[in-house]
Each structure stands twice: as C-alpha cells, then as structure tokens.
Protein backbone atom coordinates (compact mmCIF):
# COMPACT_ATOMS: atom_id res chain seq x y z
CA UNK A 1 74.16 81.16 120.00
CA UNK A 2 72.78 80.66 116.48
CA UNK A 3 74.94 80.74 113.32
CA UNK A 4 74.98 84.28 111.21
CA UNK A 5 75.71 82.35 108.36
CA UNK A 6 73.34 79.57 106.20
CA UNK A 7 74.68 75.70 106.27
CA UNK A 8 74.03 74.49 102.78
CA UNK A 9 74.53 70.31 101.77
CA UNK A 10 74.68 68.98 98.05
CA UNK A 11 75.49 65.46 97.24
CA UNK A 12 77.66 64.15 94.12
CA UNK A 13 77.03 60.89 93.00
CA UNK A 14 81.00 60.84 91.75
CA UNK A 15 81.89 58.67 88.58
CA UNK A 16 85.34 58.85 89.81
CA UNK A 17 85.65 57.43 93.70
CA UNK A 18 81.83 55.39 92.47
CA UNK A 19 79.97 56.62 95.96
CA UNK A 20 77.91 59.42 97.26
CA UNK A 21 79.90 62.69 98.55
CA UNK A 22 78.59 65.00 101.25
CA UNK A 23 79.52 68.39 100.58
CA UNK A 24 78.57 70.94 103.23
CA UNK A 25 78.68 75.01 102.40
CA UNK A 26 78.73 77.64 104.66
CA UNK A 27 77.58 80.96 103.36
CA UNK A 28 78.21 84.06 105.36
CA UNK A 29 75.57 86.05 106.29
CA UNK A 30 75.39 88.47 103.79
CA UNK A 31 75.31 85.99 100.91
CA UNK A 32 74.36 87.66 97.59
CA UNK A 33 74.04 86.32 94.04
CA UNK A 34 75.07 90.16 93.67
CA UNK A 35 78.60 89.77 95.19
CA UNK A 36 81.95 87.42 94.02
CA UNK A 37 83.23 85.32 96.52
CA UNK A 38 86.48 83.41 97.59
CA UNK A 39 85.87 79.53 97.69
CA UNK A 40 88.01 77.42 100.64
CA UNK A 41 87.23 73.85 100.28
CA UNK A 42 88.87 71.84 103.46
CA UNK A 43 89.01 68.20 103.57
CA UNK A 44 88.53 66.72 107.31
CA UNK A 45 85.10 69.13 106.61
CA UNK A 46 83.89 68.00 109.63
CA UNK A 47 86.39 68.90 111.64
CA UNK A 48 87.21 71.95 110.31
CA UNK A 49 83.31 73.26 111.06
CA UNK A 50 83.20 71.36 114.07
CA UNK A 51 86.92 71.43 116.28
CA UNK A 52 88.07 73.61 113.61
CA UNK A 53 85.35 76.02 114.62
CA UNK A 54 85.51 77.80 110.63
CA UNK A 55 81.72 78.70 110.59
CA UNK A 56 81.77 80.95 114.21
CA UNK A 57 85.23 82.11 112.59
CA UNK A 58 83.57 83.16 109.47
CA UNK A 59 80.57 84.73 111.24
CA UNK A 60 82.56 86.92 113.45
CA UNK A 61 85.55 88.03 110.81
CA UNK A 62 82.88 88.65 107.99
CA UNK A 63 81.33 90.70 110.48
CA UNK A 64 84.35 92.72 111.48
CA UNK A 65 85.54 93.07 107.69
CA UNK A 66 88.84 91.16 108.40
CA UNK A 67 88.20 88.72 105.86
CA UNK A 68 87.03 89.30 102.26
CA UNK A 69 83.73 87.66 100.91
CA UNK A 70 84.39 83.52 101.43
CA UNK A 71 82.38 80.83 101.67
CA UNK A 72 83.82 77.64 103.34
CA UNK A 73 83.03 73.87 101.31
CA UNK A 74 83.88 70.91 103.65
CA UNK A 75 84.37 67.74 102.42
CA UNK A 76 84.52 64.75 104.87
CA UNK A 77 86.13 60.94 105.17
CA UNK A 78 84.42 57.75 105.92
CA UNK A 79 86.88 56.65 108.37
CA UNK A 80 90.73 56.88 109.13
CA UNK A 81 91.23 53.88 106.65
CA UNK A 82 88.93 55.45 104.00
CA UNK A 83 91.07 58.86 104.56
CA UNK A 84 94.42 57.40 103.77
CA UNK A 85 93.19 56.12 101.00
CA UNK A 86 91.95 59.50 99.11
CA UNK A 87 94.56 61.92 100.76
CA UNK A 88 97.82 59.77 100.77
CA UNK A 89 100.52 60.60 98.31
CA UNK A 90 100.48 56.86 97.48
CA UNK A 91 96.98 56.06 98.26
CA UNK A 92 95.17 53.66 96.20
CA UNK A 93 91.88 56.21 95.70
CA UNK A 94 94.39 59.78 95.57
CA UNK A 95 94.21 60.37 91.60
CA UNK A 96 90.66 59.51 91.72
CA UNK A 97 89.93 61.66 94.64
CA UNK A 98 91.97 64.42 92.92
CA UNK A 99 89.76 64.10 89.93
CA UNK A 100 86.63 64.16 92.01
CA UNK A 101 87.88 67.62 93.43
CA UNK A 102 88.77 69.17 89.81
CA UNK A 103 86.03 67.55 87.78
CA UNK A 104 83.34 67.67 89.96
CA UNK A 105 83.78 69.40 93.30
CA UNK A 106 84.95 72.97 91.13
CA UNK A 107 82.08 72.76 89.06
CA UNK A 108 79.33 72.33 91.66
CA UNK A 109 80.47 75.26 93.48
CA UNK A 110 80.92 77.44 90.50
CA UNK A 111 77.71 76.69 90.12
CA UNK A 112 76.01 77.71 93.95
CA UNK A 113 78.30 80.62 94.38
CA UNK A 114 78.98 83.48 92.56
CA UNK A 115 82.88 83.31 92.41
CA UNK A 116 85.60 84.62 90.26
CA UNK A 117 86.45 81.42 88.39
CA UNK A 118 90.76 81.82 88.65
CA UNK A 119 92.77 79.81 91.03
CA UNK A 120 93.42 82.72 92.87
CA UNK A 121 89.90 82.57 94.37
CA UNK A 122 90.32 79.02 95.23
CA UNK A 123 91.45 77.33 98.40
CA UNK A 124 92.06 74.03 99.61
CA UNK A 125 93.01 73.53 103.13
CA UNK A 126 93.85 70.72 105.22
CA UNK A 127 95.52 68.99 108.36
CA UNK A 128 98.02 66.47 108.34
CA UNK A 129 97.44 64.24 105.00
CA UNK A 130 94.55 66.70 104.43
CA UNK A 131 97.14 69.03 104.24
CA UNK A 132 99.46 67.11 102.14
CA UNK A 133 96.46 66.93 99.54
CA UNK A 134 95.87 70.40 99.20
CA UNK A 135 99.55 71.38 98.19
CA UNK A 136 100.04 68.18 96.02
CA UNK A 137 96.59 69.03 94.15
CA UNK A 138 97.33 73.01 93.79
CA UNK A 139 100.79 72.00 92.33
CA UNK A 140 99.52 69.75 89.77
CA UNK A 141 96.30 71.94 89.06
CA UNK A 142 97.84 75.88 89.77
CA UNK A 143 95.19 77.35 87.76
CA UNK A 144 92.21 75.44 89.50
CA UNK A 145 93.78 76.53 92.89
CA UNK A 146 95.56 79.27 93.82
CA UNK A 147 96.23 79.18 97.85
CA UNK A 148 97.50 76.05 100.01
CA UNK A 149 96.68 76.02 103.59
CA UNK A 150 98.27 72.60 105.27
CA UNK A 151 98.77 72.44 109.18
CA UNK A 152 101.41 69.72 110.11
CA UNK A 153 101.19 67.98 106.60
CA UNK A 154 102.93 64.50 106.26
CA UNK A 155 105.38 64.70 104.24
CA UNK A 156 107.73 62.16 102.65
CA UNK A 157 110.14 61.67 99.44
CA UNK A 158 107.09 61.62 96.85
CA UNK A 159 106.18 65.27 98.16
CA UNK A 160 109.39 66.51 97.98
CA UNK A 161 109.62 65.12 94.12
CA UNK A 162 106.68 67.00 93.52
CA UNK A 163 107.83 70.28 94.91
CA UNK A 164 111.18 70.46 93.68
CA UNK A 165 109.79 69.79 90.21
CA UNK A 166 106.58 71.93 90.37
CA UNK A 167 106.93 74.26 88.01
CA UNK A 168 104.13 77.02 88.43
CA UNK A 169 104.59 77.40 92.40
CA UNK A 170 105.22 81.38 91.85
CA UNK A 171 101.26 81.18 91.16
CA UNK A 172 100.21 79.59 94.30
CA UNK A 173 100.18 81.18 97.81
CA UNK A 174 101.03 78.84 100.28
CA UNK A 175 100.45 78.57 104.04
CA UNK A 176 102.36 76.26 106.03
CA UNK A 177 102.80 75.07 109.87
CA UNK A 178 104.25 72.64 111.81
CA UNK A 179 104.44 72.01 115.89
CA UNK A 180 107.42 71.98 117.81
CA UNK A 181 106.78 69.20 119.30
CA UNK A 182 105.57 66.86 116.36
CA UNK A 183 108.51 64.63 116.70
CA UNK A 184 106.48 61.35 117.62
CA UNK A 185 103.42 61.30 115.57
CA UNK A 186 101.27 57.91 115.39
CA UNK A 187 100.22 57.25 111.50
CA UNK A 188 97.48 55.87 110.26
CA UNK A 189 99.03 52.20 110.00
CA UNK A 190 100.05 52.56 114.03
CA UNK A 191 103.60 53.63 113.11
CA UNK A 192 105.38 56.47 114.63
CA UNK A 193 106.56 59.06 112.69
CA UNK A 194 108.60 62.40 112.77
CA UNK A 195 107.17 65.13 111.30
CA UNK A 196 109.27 67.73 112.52
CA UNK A 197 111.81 67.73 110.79
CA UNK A 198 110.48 66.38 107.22
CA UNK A 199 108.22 69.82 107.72
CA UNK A 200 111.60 71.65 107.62
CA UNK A 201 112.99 70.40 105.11
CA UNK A 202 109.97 71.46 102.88
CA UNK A 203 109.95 74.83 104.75
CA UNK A 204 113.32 75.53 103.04
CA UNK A 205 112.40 74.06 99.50
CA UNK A 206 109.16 75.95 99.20
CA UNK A 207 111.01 79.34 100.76
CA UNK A 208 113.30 78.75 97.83
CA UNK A 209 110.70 78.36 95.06
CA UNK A 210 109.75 82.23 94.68
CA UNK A 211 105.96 81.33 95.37
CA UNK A 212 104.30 83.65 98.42
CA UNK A 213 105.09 81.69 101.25
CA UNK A 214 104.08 81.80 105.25
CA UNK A 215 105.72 79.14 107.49
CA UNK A 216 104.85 79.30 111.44
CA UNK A 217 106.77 76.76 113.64
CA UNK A 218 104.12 76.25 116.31
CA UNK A 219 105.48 76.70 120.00
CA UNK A 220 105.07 73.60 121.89
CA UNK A 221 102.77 72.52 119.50
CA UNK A 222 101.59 69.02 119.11
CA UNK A 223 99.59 67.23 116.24
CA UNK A 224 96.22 67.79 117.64
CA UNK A 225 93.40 70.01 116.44
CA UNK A 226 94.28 71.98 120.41
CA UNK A 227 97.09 73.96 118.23
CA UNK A 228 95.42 73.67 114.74
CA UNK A 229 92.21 75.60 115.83
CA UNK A 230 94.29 78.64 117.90
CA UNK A 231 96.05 79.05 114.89
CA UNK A 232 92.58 79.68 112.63
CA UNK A 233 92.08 83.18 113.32
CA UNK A 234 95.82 83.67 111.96
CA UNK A 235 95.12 81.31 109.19
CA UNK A 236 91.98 82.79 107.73
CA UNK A 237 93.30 86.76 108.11
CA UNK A 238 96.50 85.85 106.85
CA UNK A 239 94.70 84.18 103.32
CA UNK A 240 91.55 85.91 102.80
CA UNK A 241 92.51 89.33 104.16
C-alpha cells in the first residue's frame, strides 16, 4: 500500500560536522502552506521511518485526527562508530552535532514547513543514545525544543549533571521509557551495560523537576526496536495529541 503522505530529502553541506547531511521529511497528506505544523526531528531517521514505522503511523493518525498537524524530519548515522560519536554525552563530534541541529537543521525546516517557530512545536526523539541526545539538547536549548521523546536512553553521571542542574526543565515536556528487561545491554564499544536501573534513577530526578513528565517501564521489554515500535502509537498520541 502506497504512502498518504509526500517523502521530501534536502541536503546540508554542514560547516559544523564538515560533511553532507541527509535529511528526509515526511509531510502528511494534507500538507498546506495554509496550515502550522508541529516539527519531530528523530535521529536513527532511518529507523524510525523504516522499523520505527513513523510514516504509516502518521498516515493513519492524521487521518483519524488523533494527532495534530506534524511532520516527521529524520536524520540518519553513518555507522554505529560514526553514531557514538555525534550522540554520546562524551563524544568527540556531540557539540558539533548539537550545533548542526540548532544552527542549521531548525532553520532549514523553518524554512519548508509552515511551523510555529517556539520550542513547544519542536521535537526531538530518539532511541538509546539517540535518546540521550534529544533530552541533553532540549535542556541546553529549551526554547529551540520543547518536547523530549527518548526510548531506553543511556544514561550515565554526565546526564545526570545535566539534569539536576537544568534549569528551564518546567518548559520541556518529556517522554521517557525503559524495558524491564534492559539489564544486559551490549554498547557500542562491546561492553555490557545496565540500563535498567540508571533509567530509574533519572525517572525519579526528572519526576522531581516540575517539568510534564511520562515514564512507562516497558513489560518484559528488551532494547530492541520489537518494544520501541509497539510503543509508537502511545508515543505519538501521547505528544502530539
């Protein structure tokens, strides 16, 4: 079955990360210079339009009016190496990845869609360090993005710096899940890692930081897109209602 919805590519030639970025746009069906629209913009793009199944989830909740007016950016990674790199707390190409998203990213699609330009309207979403991203970026720019969505983010003592000192969390609504069963997780670097309970720990600090907050402890859930894509329906009605 063919898409409702129009797949549209640009390419930034970024000054900050010095390569070529792929950015792919999905705009729903009834795309209009004559409407506003939310803006998501997921890292792992790929995945997120392809396991992540976001533009048949878009078709059919545009559709049934259970989402408002979004149009979903995706952003993908050369390889896993090239990933940790940009999306790492600690990775050597993070700031300058960061600055690609504010500097250049924000302004191309401001400049395709018709949005509202306040964080509020902005997303950034993610999976595992994608995840971590998205909340470390919103935190450090809250009025560029207003909503977190991070499934099983990694999460370690430079996160938890950040959060305990962020100061304009109130601002930013945040959704947040972790699996059950994420207790043995293999890392980039071929390490094994918990991320169980780290995820807990920043369940209670961000429930304690006044900002809008939904946490969702996945039953039996494992760090695999399996549990990351059942949870999308929830995920999309739940921040773009």
């Amino acid at each position: 079955m063919g898409r409702k919805g129009k797949m549209v590519e640009r390419e930034i030639e970024s000054r900050y990360l010095n390569e070529t970025m792929t950015i792919k746009v999905y705009q729903p069906e009834s795309f209009s210079s004559m409407y506003k629209y939310s803006i998501c913009i997921m890292q792992d793009g790929d995945d997120y339009f392809q396991m992540g199944r976001i533009a048949t989830l878009s078709d059919r909740l545009h559709e049934s009016k259970e989402i408002t007016n979004t149009v979903f950016a995706g952003i993908h990674y050369e390889d896993r190496y090239d990933r940790r790199e940009k999306y790492h707390p600690s990775g050597e190409q993070n700031e300058a990845y960061t600055k690609f998203l504010i500097h250049e990213v924000v302004p191309l699609l401001d400049e395709m869609i018709p949005t509202y330009h306040m964080g509020q309207s902005r997303a950034l979403m993610g999976d595992s360090l994608a995840g971590t991203l998205a909340l470390m970026t919103a935190i450090n720019y809250p009025n560029t993005f207003g909503k977190v969505v991070m499934q099983s983010p990694y999460v370690d003592g430079k996160v938890m710096e950040t959060v305990k000192n962020a100061k304009d969390l109130h601002s930013i609504d945040i959704y947040h899940t972790i699996g059950e069963k994420e207790t043995v997780v293999t890392t980039t670097d071929g390490d094994k890692a918990d991320f169980l309970k780290p995820n807990r720990e920043l369940h209670e600090l961000l429930e304690s930081k006044g900002s809008t907050y939904y946490y969702n402890e996945i039953e039996s859930g494992e760090h695999t897109w399996k549990y990351w894509q059942k949870d999308m329906p929830r995920v999309l009605t739940t921040m773009f209602h």
